[in-house]
N, C-alpha and C. Protein backbone atom coordinates (compact mmCIF):
# COMPACT_ATOMS: atom_id res chain seq x y z
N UNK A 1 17.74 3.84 2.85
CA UNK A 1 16.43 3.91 2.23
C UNK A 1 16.60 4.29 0.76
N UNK A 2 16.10 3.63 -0.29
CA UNK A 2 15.96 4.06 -1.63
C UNK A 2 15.00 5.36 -2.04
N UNK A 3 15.47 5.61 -2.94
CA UNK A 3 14.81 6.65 -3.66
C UNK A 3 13.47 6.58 -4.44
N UNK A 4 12.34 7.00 -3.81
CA UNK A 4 11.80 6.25 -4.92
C UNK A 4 11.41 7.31 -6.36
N UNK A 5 11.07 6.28 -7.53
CA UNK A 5 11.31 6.62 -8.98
C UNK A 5 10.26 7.83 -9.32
N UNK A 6 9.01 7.95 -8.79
CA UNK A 6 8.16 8.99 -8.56
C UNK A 6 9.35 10.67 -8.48
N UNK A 7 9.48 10.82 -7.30
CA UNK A 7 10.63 11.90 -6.99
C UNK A 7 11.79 12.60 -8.36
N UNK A 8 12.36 10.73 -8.61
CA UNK A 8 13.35 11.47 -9.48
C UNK A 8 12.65 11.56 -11.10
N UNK A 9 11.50 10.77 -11.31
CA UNK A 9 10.58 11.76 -12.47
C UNK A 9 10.41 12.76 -12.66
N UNK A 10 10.05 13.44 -11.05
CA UNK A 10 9.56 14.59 -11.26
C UNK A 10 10.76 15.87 -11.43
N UNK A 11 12.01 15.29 -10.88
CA UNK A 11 13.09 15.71 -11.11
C UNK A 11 13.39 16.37 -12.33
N UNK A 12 13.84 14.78 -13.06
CA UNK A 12 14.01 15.08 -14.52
C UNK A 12 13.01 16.05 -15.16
N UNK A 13 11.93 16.08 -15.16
CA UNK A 13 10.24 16.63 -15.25
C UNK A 13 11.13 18.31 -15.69
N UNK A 14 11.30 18.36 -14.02
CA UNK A 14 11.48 20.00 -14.03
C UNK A 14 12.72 20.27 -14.43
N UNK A 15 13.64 19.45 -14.29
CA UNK A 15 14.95 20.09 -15.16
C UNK A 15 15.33 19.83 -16.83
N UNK A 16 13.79 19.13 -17.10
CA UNK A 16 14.17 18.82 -18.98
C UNK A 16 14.94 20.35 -19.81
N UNK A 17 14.19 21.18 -19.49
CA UNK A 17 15.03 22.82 -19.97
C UNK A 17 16.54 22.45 -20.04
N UNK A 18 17.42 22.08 -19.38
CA UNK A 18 18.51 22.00 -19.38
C UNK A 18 19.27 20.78 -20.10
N UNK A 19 18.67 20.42 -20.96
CA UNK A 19 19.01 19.66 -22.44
C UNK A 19 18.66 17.94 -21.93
N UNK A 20 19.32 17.51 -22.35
CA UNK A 20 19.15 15.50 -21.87
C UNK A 20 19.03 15.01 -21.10
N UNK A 21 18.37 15.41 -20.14
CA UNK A 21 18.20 14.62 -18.60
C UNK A 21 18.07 13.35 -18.76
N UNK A 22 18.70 12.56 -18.17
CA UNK A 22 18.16 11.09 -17.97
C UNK A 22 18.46 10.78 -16.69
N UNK A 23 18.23 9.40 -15.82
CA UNK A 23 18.56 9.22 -14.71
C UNK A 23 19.16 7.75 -14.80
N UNK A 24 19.99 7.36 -13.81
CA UNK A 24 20.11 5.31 -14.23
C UNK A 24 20.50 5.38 -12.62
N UNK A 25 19.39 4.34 -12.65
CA UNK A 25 19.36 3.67 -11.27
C UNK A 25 20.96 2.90 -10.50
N UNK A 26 21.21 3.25 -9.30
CA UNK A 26 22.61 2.42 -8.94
C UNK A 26 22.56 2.05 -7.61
N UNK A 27 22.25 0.95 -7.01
CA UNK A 27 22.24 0.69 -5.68
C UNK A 27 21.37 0.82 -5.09
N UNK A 28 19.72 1.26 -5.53
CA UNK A 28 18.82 1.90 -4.82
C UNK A 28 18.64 3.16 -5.01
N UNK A 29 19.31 4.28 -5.56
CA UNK A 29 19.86 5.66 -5.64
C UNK A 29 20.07 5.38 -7.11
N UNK A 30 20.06 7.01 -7.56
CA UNK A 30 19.95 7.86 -8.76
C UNK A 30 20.62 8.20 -9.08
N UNK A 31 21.60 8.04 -9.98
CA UNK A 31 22.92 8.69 -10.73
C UNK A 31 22.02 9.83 -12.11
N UNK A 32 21.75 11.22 -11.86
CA UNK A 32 21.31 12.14 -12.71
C UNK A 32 22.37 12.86 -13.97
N UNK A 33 22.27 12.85 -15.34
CA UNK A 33 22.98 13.03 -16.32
C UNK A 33 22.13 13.78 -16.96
N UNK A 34 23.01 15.28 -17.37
CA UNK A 34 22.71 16.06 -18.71
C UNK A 34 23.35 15.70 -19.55
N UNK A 35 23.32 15.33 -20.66
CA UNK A 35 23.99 15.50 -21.72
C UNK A 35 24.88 14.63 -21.94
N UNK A 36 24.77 13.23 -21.05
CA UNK A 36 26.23 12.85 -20.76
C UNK A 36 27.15 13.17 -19.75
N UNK A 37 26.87 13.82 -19.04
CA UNK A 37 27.72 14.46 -17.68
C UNK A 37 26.93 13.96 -16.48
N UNK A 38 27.58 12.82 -15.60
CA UNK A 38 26.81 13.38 -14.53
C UNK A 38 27.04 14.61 -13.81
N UNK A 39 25.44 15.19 -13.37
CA UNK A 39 25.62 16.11 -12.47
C UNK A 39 24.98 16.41 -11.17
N UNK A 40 24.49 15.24 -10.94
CA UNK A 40 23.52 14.88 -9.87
C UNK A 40 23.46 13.55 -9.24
N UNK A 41 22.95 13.56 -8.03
CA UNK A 41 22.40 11.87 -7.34
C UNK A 41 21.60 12.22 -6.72
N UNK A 42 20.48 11.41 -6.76
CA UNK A 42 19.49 11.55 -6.17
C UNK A 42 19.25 10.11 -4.77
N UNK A 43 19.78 10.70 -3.16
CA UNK A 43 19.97 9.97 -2.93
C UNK A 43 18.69 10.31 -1.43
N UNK A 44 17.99 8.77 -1.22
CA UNK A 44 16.92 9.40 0.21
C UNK A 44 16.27 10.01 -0.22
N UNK A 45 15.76 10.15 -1.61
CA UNK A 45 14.84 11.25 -1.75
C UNK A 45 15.23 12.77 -1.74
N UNK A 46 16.42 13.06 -2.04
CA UNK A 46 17.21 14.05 -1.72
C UNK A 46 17.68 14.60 -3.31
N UNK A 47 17.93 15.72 -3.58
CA UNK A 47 18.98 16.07 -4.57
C UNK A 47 20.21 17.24 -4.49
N UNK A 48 21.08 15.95 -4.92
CA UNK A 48 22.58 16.44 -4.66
C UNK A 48 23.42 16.70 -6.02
N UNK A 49 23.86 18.22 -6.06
CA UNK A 49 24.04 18.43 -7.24
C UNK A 49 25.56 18.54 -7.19
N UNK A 50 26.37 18.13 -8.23
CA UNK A 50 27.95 18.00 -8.18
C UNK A 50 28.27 19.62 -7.95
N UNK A 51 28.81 20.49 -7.03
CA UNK A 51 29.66 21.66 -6.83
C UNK A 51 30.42 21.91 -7.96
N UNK A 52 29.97 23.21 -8.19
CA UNK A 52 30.69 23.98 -9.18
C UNK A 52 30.57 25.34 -8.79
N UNK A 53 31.65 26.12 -9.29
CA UNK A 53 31.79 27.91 -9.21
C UNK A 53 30.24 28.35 -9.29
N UNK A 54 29.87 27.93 -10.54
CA UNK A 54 28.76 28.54 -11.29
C UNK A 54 27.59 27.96 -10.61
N UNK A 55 27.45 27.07 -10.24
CA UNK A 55 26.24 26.33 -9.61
C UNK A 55 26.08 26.50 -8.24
N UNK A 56 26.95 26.81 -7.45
CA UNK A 56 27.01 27.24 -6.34
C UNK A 56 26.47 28.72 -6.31
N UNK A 57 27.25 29.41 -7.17
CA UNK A 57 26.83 30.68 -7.24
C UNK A 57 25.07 30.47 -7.37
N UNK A 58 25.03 30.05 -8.46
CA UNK A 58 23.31 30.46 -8.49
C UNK A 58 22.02 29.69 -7.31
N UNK A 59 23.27 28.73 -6.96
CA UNK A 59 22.08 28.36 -5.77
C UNK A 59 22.09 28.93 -4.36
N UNK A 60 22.92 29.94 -4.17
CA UNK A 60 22.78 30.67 -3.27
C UNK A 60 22.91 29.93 -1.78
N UNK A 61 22.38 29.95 -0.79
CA UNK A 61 22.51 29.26 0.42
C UNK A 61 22.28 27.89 0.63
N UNK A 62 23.40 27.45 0.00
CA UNK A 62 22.38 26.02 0.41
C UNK A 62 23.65 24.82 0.84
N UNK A 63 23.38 23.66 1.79
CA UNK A 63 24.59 22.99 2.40
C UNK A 63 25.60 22.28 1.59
N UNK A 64 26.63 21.95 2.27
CA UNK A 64 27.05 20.87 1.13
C UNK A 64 27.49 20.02 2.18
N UNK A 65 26.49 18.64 1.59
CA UNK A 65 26.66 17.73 2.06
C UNK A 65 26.84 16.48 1.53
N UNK A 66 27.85 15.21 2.05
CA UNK A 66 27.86 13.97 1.35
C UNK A 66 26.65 13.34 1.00
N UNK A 67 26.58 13.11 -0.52
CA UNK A 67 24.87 12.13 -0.33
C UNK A 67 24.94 10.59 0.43
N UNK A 68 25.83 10.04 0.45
CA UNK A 68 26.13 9.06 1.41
C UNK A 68 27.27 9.18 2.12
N UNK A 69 27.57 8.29 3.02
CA UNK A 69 29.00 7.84 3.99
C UNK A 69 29.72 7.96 2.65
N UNK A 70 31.50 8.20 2.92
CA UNK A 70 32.44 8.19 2.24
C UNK A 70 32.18 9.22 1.17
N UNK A 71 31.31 9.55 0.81
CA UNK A 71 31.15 10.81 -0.65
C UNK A 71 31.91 12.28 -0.17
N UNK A 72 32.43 12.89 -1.63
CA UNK A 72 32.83 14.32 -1.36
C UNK A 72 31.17 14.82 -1.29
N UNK A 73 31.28 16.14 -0.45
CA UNK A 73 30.36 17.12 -0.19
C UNK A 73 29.39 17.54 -1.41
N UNK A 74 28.54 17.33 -1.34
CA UNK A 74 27.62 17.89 -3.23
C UNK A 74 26.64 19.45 -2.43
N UNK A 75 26.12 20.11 -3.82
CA UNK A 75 24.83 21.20 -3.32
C UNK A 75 23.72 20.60 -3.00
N UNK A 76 22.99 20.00 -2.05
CA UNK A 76 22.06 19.94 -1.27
C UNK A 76 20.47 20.66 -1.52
N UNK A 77 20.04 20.14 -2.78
CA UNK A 77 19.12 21.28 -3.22
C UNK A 77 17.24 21.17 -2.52
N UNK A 78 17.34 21.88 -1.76
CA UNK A 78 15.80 21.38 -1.03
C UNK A 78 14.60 21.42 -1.87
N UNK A 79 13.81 20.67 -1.73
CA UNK A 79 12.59 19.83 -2.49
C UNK A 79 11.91 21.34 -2.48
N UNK A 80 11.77 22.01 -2.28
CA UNK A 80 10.91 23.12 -2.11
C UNK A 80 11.51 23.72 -3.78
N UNK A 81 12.83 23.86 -3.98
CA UNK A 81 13.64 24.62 -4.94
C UNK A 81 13.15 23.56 -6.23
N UNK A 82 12.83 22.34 -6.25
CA UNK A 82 12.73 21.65 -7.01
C UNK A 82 11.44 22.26 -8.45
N UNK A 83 10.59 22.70 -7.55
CA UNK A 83 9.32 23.24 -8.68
C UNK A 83 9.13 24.08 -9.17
N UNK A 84 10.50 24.99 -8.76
CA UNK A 84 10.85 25.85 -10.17
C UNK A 84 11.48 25.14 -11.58
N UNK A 85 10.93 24.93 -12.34
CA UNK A 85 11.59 23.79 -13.42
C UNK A 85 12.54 24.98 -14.25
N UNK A 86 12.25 26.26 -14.51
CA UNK A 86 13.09 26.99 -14.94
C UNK A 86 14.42 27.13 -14.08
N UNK A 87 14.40 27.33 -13.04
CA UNK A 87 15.70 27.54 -12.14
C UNK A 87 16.03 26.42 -12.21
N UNK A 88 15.75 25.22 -12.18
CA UNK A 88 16.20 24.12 -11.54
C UNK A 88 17.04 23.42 -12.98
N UNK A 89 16.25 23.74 -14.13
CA UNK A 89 17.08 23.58 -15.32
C UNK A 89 17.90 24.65 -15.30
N UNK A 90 18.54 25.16 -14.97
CA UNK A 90 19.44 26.30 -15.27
C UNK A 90 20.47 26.05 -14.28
N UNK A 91 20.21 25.89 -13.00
CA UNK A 91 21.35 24.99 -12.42
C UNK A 91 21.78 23.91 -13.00
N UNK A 92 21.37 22.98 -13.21
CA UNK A 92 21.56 21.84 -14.42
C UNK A 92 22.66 22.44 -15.01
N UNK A 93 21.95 23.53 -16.22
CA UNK A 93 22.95 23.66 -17.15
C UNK A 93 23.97 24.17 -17.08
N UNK A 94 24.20 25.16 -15.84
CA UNK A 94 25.24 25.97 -15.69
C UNK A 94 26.21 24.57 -15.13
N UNK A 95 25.95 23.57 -14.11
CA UNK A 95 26.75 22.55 -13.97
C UNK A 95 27.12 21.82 -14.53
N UNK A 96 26.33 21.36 -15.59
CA UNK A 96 26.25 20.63 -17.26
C UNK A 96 28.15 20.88 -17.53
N UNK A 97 27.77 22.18 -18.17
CA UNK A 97 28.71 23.32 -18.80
C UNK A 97 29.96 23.44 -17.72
N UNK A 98 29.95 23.47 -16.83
CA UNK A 98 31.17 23.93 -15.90
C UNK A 98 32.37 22.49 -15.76
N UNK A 99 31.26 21.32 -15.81
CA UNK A 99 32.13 19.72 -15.85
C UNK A 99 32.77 19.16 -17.38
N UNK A 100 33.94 18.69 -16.98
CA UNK A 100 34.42 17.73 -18.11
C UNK A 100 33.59 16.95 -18.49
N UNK A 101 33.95 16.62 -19.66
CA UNK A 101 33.21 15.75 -20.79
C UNK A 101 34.05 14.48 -19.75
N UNK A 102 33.22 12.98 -19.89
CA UNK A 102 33.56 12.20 -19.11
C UNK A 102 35.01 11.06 -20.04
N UNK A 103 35.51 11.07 -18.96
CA UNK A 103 36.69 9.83 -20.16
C UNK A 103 36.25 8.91 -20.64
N UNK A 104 37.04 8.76 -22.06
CA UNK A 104 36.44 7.20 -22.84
C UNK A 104 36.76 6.23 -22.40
N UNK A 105 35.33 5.40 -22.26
CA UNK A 105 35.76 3.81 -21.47
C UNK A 105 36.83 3.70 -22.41
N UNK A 106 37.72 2.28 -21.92
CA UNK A 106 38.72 1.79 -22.59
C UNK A 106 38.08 0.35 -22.94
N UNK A 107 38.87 0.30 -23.85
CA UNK A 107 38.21 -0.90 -24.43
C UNK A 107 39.32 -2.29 -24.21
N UNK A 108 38.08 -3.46 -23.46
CA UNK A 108 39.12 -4.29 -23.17
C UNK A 108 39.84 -5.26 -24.61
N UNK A 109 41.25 -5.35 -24.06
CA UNK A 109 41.59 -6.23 -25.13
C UNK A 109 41.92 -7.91 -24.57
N UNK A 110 42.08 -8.72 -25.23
CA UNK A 110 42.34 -10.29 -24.70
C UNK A 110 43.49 -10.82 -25.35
């Protein structure tokens, strides 16, 4: 089942605090980016935030689960946690901050 675009608006919505949110659609599902980092997918209507020390820490109890078949385990953040836009940007950023800057495409040569 896809995600629909409503959800991950409101997403981005509440986590703008935590600098550049954007989202880009992939397969039906939500690939979520601060800053240039992904740190999220939004998959089923679901949000799955990439595991980190720091992000784990602040989200306190919550599962980790694959957002699809074959995926490593992500934080599992329930829709309820979502409408705090202050917390929810602050997880963001603390995960933002905890991930590598992403590698430079390479550029093809012929």
């Amino acid at each position: 089942m896809a995600s629909q675009q409503s959800i991950v608006d409101a997403i981005i919505v509440a986590a703008s605090g935590a600098g550049d949110v954007s989202a880009r659609k992939m397969f039906g599902e939500y690939a979520l980016y601060c800053d240039g980092k992904l740190v999220a997918l939004v998959c089923d209507d679901q949000l799955f935030v990439k595991p980190t020390d720091a992000g784990r820490h602040l989200a306190g109890a919550v599962e980790d689960v694959p957002p699809y078949a074959g995926a490593k385990p992500s934080l599992l953040i329930p829709s309820d946690r979502w409408q705090d836009g202050a917390w929810l940007s602050n997880l963001i950023r603390v995960t933002t901050d905890a991930l590598p800057l992403p590698k430079p495409k390479k550029t093809k040569t012929r």
